[in-house]
Protein backbone atom coordinates (compact mmCIF):
# COMPACT_ATOMS: atom_id res chain seq x y z
CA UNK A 1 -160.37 96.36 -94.39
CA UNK A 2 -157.47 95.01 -96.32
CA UNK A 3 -157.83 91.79 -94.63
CA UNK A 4 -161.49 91.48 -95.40
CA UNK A 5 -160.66 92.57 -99.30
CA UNK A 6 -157.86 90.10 -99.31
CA UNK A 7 -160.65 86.97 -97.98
CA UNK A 8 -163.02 88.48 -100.45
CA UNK A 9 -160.82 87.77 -103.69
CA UNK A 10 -159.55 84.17 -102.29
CA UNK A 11 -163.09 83.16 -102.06
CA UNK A 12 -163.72 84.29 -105.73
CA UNK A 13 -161.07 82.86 -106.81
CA UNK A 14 -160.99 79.55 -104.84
CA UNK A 15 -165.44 79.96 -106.32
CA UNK A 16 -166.36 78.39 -109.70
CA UNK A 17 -169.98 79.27 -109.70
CA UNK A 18 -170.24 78.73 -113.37
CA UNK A 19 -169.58 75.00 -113.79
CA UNK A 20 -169.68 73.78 -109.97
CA UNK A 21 -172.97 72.91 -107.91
CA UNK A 22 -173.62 75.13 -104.70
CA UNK A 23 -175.40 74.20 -101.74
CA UNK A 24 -176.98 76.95 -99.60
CA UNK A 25 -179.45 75.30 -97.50
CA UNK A 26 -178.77 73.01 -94.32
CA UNK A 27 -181.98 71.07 -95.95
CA UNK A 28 -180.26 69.94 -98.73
CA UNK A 29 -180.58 66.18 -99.17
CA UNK A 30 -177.03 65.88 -99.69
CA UNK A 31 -175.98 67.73 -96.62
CA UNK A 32 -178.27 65.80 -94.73
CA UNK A 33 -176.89 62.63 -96.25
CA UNK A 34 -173.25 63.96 -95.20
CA UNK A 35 -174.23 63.89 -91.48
CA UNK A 36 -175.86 60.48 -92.12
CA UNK A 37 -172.03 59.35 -92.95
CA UNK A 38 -171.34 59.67 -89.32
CA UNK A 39 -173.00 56.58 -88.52
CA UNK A 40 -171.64 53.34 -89.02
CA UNK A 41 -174.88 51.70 -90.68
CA UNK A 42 -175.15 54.40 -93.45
CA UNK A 43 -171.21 54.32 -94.03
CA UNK A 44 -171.50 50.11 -94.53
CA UNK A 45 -174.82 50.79 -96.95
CA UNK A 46 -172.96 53.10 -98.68
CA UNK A 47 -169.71 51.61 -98.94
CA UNK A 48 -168.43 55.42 -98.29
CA UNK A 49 -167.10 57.25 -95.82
CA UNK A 50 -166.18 60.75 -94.82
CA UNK A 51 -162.82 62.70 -94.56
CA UNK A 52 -162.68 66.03 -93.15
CA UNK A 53 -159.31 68.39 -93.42
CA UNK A 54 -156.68 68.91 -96.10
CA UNK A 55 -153.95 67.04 -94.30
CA UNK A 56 -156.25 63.81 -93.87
CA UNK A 57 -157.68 64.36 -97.83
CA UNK A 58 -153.89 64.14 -98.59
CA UNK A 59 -152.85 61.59 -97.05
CA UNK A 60 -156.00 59.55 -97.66
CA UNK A 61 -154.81 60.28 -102.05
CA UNK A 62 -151.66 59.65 -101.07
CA UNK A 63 -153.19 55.95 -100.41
CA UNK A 64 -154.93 55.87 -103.50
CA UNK A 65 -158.00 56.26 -101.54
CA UNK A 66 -161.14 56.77 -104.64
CA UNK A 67 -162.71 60.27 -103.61
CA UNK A 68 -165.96 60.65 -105.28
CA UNK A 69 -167.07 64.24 -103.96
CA UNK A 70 -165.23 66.98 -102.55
CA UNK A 71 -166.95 69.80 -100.91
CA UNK A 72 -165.40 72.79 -99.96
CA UNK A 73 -166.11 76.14 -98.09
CA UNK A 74 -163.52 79.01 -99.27
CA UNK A 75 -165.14 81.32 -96.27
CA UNK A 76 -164.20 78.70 -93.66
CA UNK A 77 -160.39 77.90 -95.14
CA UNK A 78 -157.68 79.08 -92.72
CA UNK A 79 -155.08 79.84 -95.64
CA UNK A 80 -154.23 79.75 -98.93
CA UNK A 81 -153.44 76.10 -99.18
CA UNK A 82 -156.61 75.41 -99.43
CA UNK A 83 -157.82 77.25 -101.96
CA UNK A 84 -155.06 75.82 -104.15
CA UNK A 85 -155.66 72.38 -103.34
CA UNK A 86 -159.25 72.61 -104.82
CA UNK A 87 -157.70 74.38 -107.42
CA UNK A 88 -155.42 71.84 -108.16
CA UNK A 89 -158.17 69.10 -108.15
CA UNK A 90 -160.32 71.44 -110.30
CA UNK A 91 -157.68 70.63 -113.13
CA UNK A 92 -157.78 67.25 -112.78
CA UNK A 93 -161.31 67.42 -113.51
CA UNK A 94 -162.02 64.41 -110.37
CA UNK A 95 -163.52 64.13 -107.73
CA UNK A 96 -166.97 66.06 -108.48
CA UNK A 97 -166.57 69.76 -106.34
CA UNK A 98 -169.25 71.19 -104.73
CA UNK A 99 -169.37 74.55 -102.85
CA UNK A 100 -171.20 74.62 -99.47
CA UNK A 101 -172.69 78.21 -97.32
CA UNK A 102 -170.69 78.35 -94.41
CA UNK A 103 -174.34 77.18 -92.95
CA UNK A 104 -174.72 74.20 -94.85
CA UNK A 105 -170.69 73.29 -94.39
CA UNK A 106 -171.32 73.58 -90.16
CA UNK A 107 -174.47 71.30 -89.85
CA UNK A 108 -172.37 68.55 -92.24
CA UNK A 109 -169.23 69.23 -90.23
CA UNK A 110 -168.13 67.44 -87.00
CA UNK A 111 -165.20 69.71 -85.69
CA UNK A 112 -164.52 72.59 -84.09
CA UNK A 113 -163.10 75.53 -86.06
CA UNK A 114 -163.63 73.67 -89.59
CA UNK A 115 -161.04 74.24 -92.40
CA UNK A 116 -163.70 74.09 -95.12
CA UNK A 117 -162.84 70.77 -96.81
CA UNK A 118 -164.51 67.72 -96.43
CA UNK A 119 -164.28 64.67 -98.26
CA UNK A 120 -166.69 61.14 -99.10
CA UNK A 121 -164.16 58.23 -100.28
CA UNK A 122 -164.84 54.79 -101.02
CA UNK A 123 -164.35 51.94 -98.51
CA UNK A 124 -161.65 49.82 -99.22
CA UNK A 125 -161.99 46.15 -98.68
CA UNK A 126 -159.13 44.59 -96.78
CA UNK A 127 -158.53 40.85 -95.53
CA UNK A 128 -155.92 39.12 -93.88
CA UNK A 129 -155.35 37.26 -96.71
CA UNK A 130 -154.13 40.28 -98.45
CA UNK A 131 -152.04 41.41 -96.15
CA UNK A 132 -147.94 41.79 -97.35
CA UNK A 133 -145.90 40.98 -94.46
CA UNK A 134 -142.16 41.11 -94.03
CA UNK A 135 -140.57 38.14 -92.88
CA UNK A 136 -140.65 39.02 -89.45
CA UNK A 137 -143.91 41.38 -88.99
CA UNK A 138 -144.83 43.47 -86.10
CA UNK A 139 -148.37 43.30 -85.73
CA UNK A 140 -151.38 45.25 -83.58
CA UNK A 141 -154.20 43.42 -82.61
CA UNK A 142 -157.41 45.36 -80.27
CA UNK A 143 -159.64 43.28 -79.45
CA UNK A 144 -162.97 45.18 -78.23
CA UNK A 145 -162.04 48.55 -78.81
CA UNK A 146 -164.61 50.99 -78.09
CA UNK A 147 -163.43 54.37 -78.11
CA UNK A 148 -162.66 56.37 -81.79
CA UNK A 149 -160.21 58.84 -80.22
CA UNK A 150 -158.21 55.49 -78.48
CA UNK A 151 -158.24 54.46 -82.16
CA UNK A 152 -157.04 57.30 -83.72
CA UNK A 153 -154.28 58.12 -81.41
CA UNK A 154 -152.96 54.11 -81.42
CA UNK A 155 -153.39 54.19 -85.01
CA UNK A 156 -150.39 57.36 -85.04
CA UNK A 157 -148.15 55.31 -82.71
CA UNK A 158 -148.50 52.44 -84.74
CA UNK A 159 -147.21 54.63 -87.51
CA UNK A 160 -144.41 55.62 -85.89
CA UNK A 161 -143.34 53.05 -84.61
CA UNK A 162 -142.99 50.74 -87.57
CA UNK A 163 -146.41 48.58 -87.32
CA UNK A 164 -147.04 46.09 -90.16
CA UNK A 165 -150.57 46.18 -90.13
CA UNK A 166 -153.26 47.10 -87.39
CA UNK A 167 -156.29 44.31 -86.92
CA UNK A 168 -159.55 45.11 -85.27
CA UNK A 169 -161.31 42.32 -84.16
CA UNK A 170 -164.72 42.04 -82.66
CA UNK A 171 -164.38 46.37 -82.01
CA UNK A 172 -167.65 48.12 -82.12
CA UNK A 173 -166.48 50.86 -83.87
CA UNK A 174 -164.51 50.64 -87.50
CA UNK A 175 -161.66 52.15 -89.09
CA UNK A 176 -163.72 54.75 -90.74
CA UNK A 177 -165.17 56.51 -87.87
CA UNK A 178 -164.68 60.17 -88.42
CA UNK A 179 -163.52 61.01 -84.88
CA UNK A 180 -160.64 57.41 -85.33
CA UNK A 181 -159.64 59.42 -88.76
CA UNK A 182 -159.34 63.13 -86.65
CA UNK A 183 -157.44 61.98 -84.23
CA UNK A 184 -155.59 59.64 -86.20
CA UNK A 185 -154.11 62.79 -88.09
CA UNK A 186 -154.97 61.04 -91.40
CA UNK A 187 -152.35 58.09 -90.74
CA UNK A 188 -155.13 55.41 -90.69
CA UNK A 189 -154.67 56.29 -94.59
CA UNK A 190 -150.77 54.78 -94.25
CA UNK A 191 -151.34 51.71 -92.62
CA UNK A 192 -152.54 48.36 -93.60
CA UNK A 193 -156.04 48.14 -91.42
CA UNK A 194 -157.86 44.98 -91.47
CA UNK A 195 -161.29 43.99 -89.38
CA UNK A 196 -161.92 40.41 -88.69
CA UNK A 197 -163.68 37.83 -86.21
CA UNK A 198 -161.59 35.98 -83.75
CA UNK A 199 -161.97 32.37 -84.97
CA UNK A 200 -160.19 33.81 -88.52
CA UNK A 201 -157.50 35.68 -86.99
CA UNK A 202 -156.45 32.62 -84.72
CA UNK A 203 -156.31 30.64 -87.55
CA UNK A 204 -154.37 32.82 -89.72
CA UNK A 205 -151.74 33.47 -86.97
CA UNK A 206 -150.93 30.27 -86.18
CA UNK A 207 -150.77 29.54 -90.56
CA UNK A 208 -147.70 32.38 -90.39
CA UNK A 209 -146.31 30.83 -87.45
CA UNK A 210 -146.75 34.28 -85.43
CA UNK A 211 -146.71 34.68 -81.74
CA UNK A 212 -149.26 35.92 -79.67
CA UNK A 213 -148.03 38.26 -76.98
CA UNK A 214 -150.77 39.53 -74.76
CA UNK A 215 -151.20 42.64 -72.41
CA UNK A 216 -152.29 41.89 -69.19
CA UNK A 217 -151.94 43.02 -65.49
CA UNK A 218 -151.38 39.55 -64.39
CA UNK A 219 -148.99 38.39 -66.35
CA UNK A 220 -145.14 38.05 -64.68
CA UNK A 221 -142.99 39.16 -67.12
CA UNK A 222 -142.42 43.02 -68.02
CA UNK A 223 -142.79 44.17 -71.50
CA UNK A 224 -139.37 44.64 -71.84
CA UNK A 225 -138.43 40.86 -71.52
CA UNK A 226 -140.28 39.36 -73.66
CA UNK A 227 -138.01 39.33 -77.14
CA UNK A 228 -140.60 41.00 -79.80
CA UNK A 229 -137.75 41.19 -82.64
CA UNK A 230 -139.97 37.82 -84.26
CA UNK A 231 -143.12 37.37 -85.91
CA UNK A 232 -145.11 38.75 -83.58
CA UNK A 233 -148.63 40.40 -83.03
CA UNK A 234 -149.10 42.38 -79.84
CA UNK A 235 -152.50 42.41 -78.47
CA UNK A 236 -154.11 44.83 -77.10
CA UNK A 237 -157.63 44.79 -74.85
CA UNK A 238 -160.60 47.39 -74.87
CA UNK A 239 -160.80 50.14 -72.06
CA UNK A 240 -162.94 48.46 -69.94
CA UNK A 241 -162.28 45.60 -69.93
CA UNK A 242 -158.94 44.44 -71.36
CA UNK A 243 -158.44 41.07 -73.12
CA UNK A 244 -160.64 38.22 -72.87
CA UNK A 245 -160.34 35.31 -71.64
CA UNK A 246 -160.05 33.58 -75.30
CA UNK A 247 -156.93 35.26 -76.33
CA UNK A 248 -155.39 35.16 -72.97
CA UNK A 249 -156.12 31.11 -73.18
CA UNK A 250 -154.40 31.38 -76.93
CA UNK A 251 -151.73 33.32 -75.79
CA UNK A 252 -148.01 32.17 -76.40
CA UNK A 253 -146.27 34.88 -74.32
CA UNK A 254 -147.94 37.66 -71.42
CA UNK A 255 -146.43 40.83 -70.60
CA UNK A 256 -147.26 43.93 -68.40
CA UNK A 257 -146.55 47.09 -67.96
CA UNK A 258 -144.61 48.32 -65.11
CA UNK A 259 -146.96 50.25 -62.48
CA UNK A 260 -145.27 52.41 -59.79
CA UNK A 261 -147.99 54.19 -58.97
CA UNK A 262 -151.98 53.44 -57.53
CA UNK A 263 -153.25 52.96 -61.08
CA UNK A 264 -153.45 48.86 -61.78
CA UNK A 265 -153.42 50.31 -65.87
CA UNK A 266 -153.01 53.11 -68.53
CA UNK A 267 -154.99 54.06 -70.57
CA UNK A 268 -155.34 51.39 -74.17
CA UNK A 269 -153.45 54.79 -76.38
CA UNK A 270 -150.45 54.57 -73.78
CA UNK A 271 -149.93 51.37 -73.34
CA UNK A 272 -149.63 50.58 -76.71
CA UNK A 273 -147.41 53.09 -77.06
CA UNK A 274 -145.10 51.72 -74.24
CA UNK A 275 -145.41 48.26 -75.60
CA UNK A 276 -144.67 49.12 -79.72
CA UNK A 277 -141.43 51.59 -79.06
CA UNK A 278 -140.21 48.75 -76.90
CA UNK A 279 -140.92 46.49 -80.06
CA UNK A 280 -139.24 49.70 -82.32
CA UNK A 281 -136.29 49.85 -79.81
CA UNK A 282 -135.47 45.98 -79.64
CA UNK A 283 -135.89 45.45 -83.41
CA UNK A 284 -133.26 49.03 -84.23
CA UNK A 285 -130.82 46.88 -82.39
């Protein structure tokens, strides 16, 4: 009973029913328009996108991300964290808070045990052009990339491991799919993210004088003796069918990974992750 009495007062107080919209209904055009953000056509009509979970609203502010709306569930938050972070954004008096029924929050949500906060943010235009490099950058390139989760758990490595800047080009999917931000953790937010088409990004690579190294199972050297302290941008191929056959003819080096096994190849996620801490370890040096 306490427990339930305890919930109780958090939602009231987390609750502003006097001065905040509510949204019971699953109908509701802006719920509906909520799951429409799922799909890459309504997210590049819009020019918004959506963020679900307090760690990936954070870190998506902490990147000076513009947040429009913020709608919230206080039944659905797994702490009191949450109710302070709308709290805290209440004061601010931006973005625009909305409170949903624990109905209306499920049909808009796309996870599993939701945490009651979801998010629509602006997209932020990015070109290589406006990219700030070091002098010696350590770049990501996947080409073809098909998979959100892949995305989102390359997009962490890349994190850790020092990346410069990630650049998609020709991927089907784009940086602001909501699964690539999930499983990302948020990090997308932290990294310089840039989608392009081939012809541009070959151009622009060989303006900064940076090398190509390219992923392959048929290349001779291992990963490891290639030097990748230099400009360089490390490609990376889709899960099906790995690079194509125009960066691997515009390729200045060609490395693979090490198989000991039956499998030919890991998975994109892992192998990137093999490749970039071998980058992190040689440039630490």
């Amino acid at each position: 009973m306490a427990s339930t009495m305890d919930k109780q007062a958090a939602i009231k107080k987390c609750a502003d029913p006097m001065n905040e919209p509510y949204i019971h209904s699953r109908q509701n055009d802006q719920v509906k328009n909520l799951v429409k953000l799922r799909e890459r056509k309504h997210r590049d009509r819009q020019e918004r996108f959506l963020i679900e979970g307090l760690r990936e609203i954070r870190h998506a502010l902490r990147a000076e991300y513009q947040i429009d709306d913020l709608y919230y569930c206080p039944e659905l938050f797994p702490g009191e964290a949450h109710g302070a972070f709308v709290s805290e954004l209440r004061k601010k008096r931006k973005p625009q808070l909305t409170r949903l029924s624990a109905e209306a929050y499920r049909k808009a949500s796309l996870r599993e045990g939701p945490d009651g906060l979801l998010a629509v943010a602006r997209q932020q235009s990015s070109t290589l052009s406006q990219l700030k490099l070091p002098a010696e950058p350590l770049l990501l390139v996947l080409e073809g990339l098909e998979k959100p989760g892949n995305l989102g758990a390359i997009l962490r490595t890349a994190d850790g491991a020092g990346v410069d800047a990630v650049i998609l080009v020709d991927c089907v999917l784009d940086r602001y799919n909501p699964n690539a931000i999930r499983s990302s953790q948020g990090l997308i937010f932290a990294l310089e993210v840039v989608q392009t088409e081939r012809e541009v990004l070959r151009q622009w690579l060989a303006d900064q004088r940076i090398t190509i190294c390219a992923t392959t199972p048929a290349a001779r050297h291992y990963h490891w003796d290639v030097d990748l302290r230099g400009p360089t941008a490390l490609f990376m191929g889709s899960e099906s069918d790995g690079l194509s056959e125009y960066w691997l003819s515009h390729t200045t080096e060609k490395v693979r990974i090490l198989m000991r096994g039956q499998a030919d190849s890991l998975n994109v996620a892992a192998a990137a992750a093999v490749c970039l801490y071998e980058a992190a370890r040689q440039r630490a040096r």
